[in-house]
C-alpha atoms as a PDB file:
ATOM      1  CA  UNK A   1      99.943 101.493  94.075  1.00  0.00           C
ATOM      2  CA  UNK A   2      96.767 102.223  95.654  1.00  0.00           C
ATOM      3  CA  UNK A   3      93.587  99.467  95.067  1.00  0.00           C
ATOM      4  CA  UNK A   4      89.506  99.498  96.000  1.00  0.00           C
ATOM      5  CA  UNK A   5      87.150  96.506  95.448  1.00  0.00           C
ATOM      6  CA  UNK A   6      83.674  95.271  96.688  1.00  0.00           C
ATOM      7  CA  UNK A   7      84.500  93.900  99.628  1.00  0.00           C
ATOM      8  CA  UNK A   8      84.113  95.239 103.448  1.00  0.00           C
ATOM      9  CA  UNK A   9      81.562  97.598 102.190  1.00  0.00           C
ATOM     10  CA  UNK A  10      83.553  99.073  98.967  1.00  0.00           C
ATOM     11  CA  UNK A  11      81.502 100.624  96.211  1.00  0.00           C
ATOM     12  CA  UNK A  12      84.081 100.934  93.519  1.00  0.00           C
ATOM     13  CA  UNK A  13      87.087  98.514  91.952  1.00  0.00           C
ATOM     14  CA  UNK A  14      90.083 100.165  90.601  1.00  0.00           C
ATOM     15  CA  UNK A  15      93.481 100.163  90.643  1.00  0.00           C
ATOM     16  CA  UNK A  16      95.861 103.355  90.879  1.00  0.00           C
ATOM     17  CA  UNK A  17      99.514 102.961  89.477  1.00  0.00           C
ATOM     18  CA  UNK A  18     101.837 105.771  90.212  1.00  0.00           C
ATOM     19  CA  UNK A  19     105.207 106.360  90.130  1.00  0.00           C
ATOM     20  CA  UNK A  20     107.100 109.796  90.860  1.00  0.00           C
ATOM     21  CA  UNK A  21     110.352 110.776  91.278  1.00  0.00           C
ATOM     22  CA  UNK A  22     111.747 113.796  92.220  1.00  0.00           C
ATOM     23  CA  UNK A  23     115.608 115.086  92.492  1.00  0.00           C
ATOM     24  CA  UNK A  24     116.778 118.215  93.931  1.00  0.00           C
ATOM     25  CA  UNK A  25     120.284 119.810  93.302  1.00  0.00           C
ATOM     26  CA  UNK A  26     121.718 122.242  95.949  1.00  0.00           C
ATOM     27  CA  UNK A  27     123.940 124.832  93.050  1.00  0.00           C
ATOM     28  CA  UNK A  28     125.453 126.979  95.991  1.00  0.00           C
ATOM     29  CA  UNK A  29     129.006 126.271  95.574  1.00  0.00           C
ATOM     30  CA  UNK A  30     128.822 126.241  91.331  1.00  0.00           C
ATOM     31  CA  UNK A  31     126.537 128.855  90.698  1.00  0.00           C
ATOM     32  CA  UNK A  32     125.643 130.893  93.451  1.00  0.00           C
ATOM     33  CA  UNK A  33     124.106 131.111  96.908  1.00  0.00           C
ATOM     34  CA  UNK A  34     121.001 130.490  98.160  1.00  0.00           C
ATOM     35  CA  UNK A  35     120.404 128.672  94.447  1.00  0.00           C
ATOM     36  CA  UNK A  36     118.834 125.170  93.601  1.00  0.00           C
ATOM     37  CA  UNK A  37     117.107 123.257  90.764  1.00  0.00           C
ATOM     38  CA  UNK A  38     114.451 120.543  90.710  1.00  0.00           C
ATOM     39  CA  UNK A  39     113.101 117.841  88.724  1.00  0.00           C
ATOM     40  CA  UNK A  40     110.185 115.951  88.534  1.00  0.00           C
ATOM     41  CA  UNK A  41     108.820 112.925  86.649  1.00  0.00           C
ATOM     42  CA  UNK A  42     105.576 111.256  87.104  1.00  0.00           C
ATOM     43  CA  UNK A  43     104.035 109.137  85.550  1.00  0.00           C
ATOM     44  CA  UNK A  44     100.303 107.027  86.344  1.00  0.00           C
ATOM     45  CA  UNK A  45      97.744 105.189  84.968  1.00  0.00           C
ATOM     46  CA  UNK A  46      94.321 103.717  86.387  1.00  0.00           C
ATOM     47  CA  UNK A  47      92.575 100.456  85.522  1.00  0.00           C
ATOM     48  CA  UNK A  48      88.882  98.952  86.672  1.00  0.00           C
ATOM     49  CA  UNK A  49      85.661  99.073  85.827  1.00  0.00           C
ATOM     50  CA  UNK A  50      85.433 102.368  88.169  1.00  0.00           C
ATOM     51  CA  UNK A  51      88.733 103.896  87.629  1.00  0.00           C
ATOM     52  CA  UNK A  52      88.777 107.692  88.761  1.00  0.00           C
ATOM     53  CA  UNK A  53      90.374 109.659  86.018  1.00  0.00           C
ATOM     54  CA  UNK A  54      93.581 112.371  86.488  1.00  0.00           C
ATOM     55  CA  UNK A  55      92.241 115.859  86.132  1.00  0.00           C
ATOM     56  CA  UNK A  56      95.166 117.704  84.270  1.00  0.00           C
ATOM     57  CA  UNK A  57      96.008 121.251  84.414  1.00  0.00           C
ATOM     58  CA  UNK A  58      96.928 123.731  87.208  1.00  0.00           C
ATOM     59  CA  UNK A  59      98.924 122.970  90.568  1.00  0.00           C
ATOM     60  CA  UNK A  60     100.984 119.948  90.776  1.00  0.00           C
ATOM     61  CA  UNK A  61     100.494 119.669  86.872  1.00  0.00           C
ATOM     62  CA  UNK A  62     100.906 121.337  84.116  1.00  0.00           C
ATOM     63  CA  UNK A  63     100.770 125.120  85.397  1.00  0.00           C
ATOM     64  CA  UNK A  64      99.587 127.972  83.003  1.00  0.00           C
ATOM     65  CA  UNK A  65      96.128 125.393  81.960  1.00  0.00           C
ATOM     66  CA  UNK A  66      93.166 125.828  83.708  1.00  0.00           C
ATOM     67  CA  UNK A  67      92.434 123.656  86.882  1.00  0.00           C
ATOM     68  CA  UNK A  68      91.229 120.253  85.318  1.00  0.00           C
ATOM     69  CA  UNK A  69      91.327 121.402  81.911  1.00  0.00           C
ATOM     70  CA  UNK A  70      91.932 117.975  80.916  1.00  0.00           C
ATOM     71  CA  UNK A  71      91.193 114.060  81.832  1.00  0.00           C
ATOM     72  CA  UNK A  72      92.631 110.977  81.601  1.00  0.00           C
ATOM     73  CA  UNK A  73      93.155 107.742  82.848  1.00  0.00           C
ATOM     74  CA  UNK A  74      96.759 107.733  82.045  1.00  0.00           C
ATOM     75  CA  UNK A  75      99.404 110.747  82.514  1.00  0.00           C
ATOM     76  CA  UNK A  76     102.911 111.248  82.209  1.00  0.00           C
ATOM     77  CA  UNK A  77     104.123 114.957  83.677  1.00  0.00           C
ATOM     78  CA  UNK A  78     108.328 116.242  83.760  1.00  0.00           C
ATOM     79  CA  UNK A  79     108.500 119.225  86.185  1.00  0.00           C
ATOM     80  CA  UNK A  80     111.987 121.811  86.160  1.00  0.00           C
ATOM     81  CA  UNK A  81     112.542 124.266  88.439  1.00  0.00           C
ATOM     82  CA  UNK A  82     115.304 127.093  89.637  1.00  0.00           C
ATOM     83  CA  UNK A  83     114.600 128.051  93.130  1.00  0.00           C
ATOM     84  CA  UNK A  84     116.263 131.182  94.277  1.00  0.00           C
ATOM     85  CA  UNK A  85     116.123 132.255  98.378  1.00  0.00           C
ATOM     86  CA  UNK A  86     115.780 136.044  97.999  1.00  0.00           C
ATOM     87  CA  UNK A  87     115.124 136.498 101.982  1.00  0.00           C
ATOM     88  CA  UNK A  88     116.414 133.876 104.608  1.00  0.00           C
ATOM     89  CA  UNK A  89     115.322 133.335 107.969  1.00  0.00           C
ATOM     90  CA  UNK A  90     113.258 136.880 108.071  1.00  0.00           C
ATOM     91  CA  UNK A  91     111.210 135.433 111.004  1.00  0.00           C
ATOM     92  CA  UNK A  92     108.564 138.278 110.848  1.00  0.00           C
ATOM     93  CA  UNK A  93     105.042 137.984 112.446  1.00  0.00           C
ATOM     94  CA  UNK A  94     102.111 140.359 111.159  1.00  0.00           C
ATOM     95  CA  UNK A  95      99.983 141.612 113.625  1.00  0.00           C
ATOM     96  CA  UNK A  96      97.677 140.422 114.271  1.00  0.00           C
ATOM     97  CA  UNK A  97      98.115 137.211 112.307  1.00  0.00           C
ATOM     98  CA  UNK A  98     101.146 137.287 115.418  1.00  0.00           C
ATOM     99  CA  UNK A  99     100.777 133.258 115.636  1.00  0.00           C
ATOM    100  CA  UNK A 100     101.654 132.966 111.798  1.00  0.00           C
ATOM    101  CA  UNK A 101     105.941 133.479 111.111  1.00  0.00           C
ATOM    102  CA  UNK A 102     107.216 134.350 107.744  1.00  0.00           C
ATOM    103  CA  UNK A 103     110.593 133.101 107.868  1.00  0.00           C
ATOM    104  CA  UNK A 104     112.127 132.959 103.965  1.00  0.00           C
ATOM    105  CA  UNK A 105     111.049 134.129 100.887  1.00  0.00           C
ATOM    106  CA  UNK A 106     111.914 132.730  97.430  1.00  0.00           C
ATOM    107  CA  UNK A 107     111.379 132.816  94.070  1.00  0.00           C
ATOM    108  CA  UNK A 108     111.186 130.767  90.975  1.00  0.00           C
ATOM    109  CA  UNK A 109     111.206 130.050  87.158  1.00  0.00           C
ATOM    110  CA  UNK A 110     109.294 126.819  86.125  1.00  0.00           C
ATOM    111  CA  UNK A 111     109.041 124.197  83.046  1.00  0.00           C
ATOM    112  CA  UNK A 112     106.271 122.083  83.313  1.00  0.00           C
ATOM    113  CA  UNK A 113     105.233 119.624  80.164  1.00  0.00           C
ATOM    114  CA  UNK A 114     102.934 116.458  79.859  1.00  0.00           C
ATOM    115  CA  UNK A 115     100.371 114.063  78.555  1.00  0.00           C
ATOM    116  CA  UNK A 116      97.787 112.529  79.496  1.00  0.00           C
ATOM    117  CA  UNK A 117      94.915 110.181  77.518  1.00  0.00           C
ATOM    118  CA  UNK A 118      92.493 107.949  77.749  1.00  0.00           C
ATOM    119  CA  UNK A 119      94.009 104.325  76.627  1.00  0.00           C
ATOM    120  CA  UNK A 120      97.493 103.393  75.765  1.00  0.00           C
ATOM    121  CA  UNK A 121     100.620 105.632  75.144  1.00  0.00           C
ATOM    122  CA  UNK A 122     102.427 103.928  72.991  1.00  0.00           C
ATOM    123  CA  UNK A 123     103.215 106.927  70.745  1.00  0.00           C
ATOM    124  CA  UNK A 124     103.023 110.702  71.267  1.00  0.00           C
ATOM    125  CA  UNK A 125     102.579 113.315  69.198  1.00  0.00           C
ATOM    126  CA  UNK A 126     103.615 116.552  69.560  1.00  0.00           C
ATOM    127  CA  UNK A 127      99.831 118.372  69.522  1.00  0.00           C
ATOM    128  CA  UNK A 128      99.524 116.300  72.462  1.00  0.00           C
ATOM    129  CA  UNK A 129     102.104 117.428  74.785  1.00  0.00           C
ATOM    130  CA  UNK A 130     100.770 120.301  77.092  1.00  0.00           C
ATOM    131  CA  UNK A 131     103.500 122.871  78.109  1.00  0.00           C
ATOM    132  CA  UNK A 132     103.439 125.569  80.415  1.00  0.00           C
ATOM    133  CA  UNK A 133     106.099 128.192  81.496  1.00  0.00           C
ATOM    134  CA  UNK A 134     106.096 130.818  84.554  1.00  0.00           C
ATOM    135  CA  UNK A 135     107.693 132.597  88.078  1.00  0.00           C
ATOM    136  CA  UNK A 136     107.122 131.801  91.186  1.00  0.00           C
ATOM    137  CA  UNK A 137     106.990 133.251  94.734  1.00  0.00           C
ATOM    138  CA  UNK A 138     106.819 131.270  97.775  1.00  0.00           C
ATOM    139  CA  UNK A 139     107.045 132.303 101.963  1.00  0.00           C
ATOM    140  CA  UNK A 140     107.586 129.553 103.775  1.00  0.00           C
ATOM    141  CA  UNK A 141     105.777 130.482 107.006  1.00  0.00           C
ATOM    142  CA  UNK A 142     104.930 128.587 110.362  1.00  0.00           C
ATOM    143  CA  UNK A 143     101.908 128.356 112.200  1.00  0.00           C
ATOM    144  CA  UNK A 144     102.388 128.643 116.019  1.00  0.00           C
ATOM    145  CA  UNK A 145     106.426 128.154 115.086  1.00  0.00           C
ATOM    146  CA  UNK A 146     105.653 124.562 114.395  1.00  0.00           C
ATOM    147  CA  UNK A 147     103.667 123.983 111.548  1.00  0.00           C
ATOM    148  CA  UNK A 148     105.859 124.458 108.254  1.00  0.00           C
ATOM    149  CA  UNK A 149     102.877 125.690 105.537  1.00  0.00           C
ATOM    150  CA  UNK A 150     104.200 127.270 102.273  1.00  0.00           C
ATOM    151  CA  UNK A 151     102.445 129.978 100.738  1.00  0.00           C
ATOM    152  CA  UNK A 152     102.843 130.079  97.168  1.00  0.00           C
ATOM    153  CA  UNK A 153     101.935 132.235  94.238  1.00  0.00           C
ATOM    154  CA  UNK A 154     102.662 131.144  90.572  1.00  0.00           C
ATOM    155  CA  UNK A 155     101.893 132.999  87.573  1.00  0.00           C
ATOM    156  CA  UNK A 156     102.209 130.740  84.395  1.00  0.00           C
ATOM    157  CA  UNK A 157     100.806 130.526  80.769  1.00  0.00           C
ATOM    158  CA  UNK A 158     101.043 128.035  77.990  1.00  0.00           C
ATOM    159  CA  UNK A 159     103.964 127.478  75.139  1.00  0.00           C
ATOM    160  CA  UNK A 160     102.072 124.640  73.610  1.00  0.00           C
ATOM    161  CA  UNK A 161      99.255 126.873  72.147  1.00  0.00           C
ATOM    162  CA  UNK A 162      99.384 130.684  70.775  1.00  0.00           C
ATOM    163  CA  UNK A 163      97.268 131.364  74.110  1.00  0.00           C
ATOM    164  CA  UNK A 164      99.778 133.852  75.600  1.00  0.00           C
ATOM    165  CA  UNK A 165      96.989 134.628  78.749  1.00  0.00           C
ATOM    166  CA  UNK A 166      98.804 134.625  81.661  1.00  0.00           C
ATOM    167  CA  UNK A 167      97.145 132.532  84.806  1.00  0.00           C
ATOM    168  CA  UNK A 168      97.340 133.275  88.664  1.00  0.00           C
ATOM    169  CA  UNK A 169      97.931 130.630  91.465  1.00  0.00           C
ATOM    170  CA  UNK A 170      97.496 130.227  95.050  1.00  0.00           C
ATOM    171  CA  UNK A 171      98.302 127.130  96.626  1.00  0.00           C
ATOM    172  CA  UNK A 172      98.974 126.628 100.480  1.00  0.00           C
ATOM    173  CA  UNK A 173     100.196 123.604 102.360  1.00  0.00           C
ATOM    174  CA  UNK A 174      99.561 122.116 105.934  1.00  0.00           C
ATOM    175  CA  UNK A 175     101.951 119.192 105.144  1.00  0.00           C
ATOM    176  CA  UNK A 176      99.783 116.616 106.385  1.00  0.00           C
END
């Protein structure tokens, strides 16, 4: 839960209610090596006279939308994905990026769906759910051998529309 109000100086009241849960399941002794899955579900909603609104679409949405393709002040968002380690512990420095280490590479197939509106869910249709399906490819890398920051590079398009354009990706992490 995250609130502003007017006091000490604020400029804005709202309150931010989020909840999101993520599980990850290691399949190397079922399926095979190096192989894992993971879910996500998230859902939020703002309230106040200056509630910010969730911009919908792209990274850490629904991937295969455009970035902020839609707006709401409520969302709900389910997240699958098989992770495969196709390189491990490579620990490879480009010259003469030498201070940046690639150390695994991996690859992915993704599910992502959701909804989000403006005022209540209390039913959803099916025209409403956004849906977008797509691969993966991630180096995990270190800067100076210390600071973990993922490199990743998704390719994803829609299943909820007869769009079949294909959208590229790049998202990088300092893990702050």
């Amino acid at each position: 839960m995250e609130t502003a109000d007017k006091i000490f100086g604020g400029t804005k009241t709202y309150t931010i209610y989020e909840v999101d849960f993520r599980k990850y399941f290691d399949l190397s002794s079922f399926i095979y090596k190096n192989l894992s899955f993971s879910f996500r579900i998230l859902g939020a909603m703002t309230e106040g006279v200056d509630r910010p609104y969730f911009l919908f679409g792209g990274i850490n949405t629904v991937r295969g939308l455009n970035y902020g393709e839609y707006k709401g002040d409520k969302v709900i968002l389910i997240n699958y994905e098989l992770r495969y380690t196709l390189v491990k512990n490579l620990d490879f420095q480009l010259w003469p990026l030498t201070f940046l280490m690639f150390k695994n590479i991996k690859i992915s197939l993704f599910d992502d769906a959701g909804i989000v509106r403006d005022g209540p869910i209390d039913r959803i249709t099916n025209e409403e759910i956004k849906n977008g399906i797509g691969i993966g490819l991630v180096f995990d890398t270190f800067i100076v051998q210390r600071q973990y920051v993922p490199l990743r590079f998704d390719f994803a398009r829609r299943t909820d529309t007869s769009d079949d354009t294909w959208k590229f990706y790049f998202f990088f992490n300092l893990g702050l």
